[in-house]
PDB file of N, CA and C in Angstrom:
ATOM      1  N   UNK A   1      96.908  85.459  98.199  1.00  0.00           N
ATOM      2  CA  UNK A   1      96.914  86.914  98.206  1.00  0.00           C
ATOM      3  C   UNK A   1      97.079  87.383  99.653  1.00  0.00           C
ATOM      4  N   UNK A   2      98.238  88.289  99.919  1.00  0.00           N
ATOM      5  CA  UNK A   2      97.575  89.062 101.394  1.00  0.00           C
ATOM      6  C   UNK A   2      97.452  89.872 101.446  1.00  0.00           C
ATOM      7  N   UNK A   3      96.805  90.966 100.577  1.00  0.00           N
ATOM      8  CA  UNK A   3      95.908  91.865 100.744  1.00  0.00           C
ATOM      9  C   UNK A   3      94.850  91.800  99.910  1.00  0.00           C
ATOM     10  N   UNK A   4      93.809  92.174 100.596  1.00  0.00           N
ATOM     11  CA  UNK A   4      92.564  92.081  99.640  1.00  0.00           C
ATOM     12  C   UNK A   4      91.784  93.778  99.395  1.00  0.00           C
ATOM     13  N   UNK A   5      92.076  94.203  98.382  1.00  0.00           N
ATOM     14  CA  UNK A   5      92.080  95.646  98.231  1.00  0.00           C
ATOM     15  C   UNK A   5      90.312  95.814  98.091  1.00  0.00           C
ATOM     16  N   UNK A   6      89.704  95.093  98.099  1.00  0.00           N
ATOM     17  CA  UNK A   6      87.665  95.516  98.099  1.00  0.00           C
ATOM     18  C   UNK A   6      87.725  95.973  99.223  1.00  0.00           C
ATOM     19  N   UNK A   7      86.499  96.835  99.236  1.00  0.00           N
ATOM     20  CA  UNK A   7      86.143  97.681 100.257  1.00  0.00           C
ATOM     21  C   UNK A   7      85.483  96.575 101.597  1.00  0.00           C
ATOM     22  N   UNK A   8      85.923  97.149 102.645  1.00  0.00           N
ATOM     23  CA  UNK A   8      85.711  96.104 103.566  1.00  0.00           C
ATOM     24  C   UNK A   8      83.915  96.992 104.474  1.00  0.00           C
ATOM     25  N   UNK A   9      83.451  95.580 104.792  1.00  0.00           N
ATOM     26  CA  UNK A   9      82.084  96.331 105.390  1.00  0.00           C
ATOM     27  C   UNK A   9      81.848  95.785 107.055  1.00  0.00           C
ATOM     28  N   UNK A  10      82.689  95.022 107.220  1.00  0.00           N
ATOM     29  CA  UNK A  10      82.207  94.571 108.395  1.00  0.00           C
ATOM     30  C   UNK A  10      83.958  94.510 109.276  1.00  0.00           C
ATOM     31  N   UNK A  11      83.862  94.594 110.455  1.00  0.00           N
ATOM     32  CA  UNK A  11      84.984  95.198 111.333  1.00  0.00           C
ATOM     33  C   UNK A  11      85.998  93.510 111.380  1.00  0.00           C
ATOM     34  N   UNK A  12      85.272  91.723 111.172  1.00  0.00           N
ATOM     35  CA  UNK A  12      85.799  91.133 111.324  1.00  0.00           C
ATOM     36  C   UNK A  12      87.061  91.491 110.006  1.00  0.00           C
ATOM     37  N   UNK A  13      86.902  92.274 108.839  1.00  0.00           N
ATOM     38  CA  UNK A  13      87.301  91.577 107.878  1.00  0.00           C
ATOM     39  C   UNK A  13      88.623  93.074 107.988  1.00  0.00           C
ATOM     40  N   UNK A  14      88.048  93.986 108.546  1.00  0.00           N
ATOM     41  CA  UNK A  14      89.175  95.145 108.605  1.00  0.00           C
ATOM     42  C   UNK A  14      90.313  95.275 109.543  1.00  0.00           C
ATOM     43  N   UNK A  15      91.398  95.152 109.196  1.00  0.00           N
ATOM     44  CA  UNK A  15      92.604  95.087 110.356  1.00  0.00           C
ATOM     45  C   UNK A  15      92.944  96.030 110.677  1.00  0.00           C
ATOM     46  N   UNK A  16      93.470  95.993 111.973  1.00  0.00           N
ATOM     47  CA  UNK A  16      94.318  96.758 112.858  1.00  0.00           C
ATOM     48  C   UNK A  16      93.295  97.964 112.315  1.00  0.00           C
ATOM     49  N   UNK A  17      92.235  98.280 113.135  1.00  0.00           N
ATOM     50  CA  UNK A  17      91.439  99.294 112.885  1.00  0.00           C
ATOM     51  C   UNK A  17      91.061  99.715 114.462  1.00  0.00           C
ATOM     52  N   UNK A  18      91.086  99.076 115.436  1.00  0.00           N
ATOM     53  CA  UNK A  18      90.056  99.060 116.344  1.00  0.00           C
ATOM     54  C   UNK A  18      90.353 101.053 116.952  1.00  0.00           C
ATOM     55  N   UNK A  19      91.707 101.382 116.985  1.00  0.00           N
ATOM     56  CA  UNK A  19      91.696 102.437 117.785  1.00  0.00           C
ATOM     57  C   UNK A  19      91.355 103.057 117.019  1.00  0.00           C
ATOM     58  N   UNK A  20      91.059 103.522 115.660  1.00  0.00           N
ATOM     59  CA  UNK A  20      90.611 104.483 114.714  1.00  0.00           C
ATOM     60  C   UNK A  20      88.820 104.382 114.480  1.00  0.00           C
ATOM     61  N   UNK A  21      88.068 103.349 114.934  1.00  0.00           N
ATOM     62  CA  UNK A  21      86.691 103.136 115.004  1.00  0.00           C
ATOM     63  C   UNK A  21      86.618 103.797 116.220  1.00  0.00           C
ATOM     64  N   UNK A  22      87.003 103.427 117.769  1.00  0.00           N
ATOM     65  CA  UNK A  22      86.821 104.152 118.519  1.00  0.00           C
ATOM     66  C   UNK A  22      87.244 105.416 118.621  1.00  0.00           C
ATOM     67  N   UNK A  23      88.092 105.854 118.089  1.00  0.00           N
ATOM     68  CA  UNK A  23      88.035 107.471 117.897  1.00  0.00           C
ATOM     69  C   UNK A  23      86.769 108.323 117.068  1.00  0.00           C
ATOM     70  N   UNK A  24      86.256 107.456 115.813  1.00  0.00           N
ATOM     71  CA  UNK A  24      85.325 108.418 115.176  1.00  0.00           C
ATOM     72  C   UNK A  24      83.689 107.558 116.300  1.00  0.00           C
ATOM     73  N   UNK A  25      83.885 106.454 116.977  1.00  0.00           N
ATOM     74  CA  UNK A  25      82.672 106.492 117.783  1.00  0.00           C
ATOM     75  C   UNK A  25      82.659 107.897 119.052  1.00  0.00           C
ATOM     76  N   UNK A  26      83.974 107.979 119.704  1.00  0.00           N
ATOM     77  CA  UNK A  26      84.026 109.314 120.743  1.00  0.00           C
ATOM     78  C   UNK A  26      83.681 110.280 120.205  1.00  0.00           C
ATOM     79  N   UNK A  27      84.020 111.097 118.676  1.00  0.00           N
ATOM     80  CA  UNK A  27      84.278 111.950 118.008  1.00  0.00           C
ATOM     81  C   UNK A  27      82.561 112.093 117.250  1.00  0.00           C
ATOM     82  N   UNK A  28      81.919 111.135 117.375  1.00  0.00           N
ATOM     83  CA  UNK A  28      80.733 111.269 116.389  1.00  0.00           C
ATOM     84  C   UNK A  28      79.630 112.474 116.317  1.00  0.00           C
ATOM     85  N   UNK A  29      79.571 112.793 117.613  1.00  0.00           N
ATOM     86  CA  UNK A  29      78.825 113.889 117.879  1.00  0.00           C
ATOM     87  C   UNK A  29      79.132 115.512 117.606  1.00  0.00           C
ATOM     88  N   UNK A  30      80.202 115.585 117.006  1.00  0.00           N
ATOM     89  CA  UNK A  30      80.850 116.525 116.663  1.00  0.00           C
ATOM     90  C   UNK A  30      79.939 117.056 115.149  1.00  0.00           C
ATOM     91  N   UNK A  31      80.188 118.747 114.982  1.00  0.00           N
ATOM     92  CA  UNK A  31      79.968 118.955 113.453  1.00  0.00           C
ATOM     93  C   UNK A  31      80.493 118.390 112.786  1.00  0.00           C
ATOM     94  N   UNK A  32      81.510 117.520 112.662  1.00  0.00           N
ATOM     95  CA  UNK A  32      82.355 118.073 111.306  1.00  0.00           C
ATOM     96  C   UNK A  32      83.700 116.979 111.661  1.00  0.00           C
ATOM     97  N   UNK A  33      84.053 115.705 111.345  1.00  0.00           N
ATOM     98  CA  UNK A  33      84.998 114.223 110.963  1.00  0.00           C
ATOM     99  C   UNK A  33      85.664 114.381 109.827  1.00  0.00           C
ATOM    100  N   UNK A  34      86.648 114.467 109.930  1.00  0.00           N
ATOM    101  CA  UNK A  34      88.064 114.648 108.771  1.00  0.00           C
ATOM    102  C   UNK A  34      88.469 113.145 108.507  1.00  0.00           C
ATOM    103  N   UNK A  35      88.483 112.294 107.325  1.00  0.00           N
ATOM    104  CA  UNK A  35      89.014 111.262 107.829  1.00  0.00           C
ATOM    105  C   UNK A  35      90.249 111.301 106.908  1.00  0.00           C
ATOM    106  N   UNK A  36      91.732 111.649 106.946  1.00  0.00           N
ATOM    107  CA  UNK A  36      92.191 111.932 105.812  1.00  0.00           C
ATOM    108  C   UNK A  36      93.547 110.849 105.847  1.00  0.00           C
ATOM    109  N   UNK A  37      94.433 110.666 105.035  1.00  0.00           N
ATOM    110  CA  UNK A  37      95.443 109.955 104.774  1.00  0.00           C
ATOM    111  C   UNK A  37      95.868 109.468 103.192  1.00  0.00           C
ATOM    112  N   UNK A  38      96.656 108.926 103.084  1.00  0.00           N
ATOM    113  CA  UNK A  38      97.756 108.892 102.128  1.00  0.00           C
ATOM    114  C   UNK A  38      96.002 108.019 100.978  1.00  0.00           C
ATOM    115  N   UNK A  39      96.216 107.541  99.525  1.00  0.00           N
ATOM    116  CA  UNK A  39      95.558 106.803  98.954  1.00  0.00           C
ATOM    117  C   UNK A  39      95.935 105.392  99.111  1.00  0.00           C
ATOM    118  N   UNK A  40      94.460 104.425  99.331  1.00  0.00           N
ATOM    119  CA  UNK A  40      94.357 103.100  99.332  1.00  0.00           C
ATOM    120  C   UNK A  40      94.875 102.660 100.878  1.00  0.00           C
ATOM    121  N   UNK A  41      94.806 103.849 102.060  1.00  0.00           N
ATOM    122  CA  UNK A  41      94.786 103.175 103.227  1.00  0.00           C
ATOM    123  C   UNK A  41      94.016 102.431 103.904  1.00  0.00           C
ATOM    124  N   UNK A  42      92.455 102.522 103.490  1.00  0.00           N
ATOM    125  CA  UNK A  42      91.084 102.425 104.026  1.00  0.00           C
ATOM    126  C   UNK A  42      90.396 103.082 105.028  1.00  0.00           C
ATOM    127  N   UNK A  43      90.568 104.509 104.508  1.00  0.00           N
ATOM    128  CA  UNK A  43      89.749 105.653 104.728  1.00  0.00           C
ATOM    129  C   UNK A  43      88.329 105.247 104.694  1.00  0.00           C
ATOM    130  N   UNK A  44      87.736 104.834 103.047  1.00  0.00           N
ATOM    131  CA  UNK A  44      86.632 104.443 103.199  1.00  0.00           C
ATOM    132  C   UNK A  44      85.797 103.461 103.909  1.00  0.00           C
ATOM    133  N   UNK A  45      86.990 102.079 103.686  1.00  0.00           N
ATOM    134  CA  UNK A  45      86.338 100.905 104.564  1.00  0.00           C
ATOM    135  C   UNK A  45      86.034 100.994 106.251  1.00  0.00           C
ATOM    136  N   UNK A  46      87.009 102.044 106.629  1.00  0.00           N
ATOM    137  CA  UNK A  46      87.070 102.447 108.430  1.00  0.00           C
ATOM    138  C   UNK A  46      85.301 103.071 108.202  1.00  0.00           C
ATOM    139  N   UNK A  47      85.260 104.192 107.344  1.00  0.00           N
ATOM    140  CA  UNK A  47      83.949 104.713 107.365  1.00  0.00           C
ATOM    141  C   UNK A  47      82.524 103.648 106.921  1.00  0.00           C
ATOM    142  N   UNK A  48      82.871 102.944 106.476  1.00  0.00           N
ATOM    143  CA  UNK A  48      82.013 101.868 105.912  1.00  0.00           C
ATOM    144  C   UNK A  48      81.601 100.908 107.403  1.00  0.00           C
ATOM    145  N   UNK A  49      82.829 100.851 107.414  1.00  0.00           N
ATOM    146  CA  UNK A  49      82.471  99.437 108.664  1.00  0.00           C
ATOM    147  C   UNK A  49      81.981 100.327 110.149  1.00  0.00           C
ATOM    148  N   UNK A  50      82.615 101.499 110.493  1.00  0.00           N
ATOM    149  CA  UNK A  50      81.869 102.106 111.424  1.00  0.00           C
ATOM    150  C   UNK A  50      80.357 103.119 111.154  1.00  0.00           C
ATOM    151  N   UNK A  51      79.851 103.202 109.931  1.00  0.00           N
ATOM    152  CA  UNK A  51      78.322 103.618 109.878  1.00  0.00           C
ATOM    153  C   UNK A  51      77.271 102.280 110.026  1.00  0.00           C
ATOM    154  N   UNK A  52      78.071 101.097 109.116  1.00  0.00           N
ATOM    155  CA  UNK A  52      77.370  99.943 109.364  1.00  0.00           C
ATOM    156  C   UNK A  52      77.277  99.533 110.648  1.00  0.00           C
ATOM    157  N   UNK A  53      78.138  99.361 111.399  1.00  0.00           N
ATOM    158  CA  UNK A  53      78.113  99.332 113.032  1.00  0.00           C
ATOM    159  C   UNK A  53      77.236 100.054 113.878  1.00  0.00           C
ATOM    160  N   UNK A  54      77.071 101.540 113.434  1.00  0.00           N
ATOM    161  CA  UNK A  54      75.812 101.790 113.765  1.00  0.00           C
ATOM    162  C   UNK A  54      74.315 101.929 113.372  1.00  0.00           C
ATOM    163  N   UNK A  55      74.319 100.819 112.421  1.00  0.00           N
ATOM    164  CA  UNK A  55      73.206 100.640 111.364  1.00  0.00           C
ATOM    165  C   UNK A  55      72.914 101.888 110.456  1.00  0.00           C
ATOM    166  N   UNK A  56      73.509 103.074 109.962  1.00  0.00           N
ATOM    167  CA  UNK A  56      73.375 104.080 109.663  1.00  0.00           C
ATOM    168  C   UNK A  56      72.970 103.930 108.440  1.00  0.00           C
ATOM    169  N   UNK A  57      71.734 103.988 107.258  1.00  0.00           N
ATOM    170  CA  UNK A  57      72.003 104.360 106.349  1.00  0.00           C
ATOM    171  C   UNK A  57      73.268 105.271 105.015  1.00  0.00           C
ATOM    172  N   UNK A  58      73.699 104.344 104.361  1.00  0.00           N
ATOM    173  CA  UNK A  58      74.609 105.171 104.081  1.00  0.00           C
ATOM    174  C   UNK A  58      74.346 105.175 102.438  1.00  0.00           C
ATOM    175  N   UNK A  59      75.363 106.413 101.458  1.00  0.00           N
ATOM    176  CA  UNK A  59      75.316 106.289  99.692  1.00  0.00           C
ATOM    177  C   UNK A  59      76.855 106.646  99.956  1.00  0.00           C
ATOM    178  N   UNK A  60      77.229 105.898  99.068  1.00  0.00           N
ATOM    179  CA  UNK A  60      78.964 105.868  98.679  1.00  0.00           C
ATOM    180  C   UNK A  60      78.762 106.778  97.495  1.00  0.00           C
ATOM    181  N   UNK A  61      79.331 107.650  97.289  1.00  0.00           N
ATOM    182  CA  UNK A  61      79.575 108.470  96.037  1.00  0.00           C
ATOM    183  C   UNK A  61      80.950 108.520  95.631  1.00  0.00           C
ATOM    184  N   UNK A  62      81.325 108.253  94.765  1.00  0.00           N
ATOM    185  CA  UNK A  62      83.203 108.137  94.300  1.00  0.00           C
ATOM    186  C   UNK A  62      83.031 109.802  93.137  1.00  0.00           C
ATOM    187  N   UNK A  63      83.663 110.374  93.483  1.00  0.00           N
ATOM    188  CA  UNK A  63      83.614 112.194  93.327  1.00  0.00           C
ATOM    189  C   UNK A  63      84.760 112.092  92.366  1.00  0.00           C
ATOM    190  N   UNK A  64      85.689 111.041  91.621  1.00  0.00           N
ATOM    191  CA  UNK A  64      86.928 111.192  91.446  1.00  0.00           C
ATOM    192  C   UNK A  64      86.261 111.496  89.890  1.00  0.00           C
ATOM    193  N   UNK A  65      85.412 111.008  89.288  1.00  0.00           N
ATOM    194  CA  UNK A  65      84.982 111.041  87.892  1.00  0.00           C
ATOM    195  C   UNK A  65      83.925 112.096  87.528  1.00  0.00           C
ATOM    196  N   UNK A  66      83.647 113.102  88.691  1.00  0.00           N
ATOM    197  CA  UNK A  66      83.092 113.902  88.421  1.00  0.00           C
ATOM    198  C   UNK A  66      83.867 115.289  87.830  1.00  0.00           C
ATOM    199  N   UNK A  67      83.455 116.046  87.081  1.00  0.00           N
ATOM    200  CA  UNK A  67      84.287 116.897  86.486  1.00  0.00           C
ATOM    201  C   UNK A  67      83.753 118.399  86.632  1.00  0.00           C
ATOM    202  N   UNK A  68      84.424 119.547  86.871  1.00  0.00           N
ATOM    203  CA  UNK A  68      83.764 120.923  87.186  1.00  0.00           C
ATOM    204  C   UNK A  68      83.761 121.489  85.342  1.00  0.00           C
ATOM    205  N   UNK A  69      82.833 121.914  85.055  1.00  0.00           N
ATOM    206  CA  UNK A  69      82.581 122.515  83.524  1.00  0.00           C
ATOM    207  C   UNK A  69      83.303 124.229  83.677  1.00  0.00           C
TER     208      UNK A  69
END
């Protein structure tokens, strides 16, 4: 296989990421991190592997199956 589409948690396993971790580490102190792009780029795993990096408690919520009444 060469891609492995699971969510990645740790920075060895995420590629070609490094300048996009250091942007949301410069950027962290800010209100308000947009992380946006096309589907299945690893939006989430960039956010995954840089809260874990800073030991952050985190809850993944997937919003896609939620429905407005």
């Amino acid at each position: 296989m060469l891609f492995d589409e699971r969510l990645k948690e740790n920075r060895r396993k995420l590629i070609d990421r490094e300048k996009e971790l250091e942007q949301l580490k410069v950027n962290m102190n800010r209100p308000l991190i947009l992380v946006t792009g096309i589907r299945r780029i690893g939006k989430t795993s960039l956010l995954k592997v840089f809260l874990n990096e800073l030991g952050t408690p985190l809850v993944l919520i997937d919003a896609r199956e939620l429905k407005q009444n």
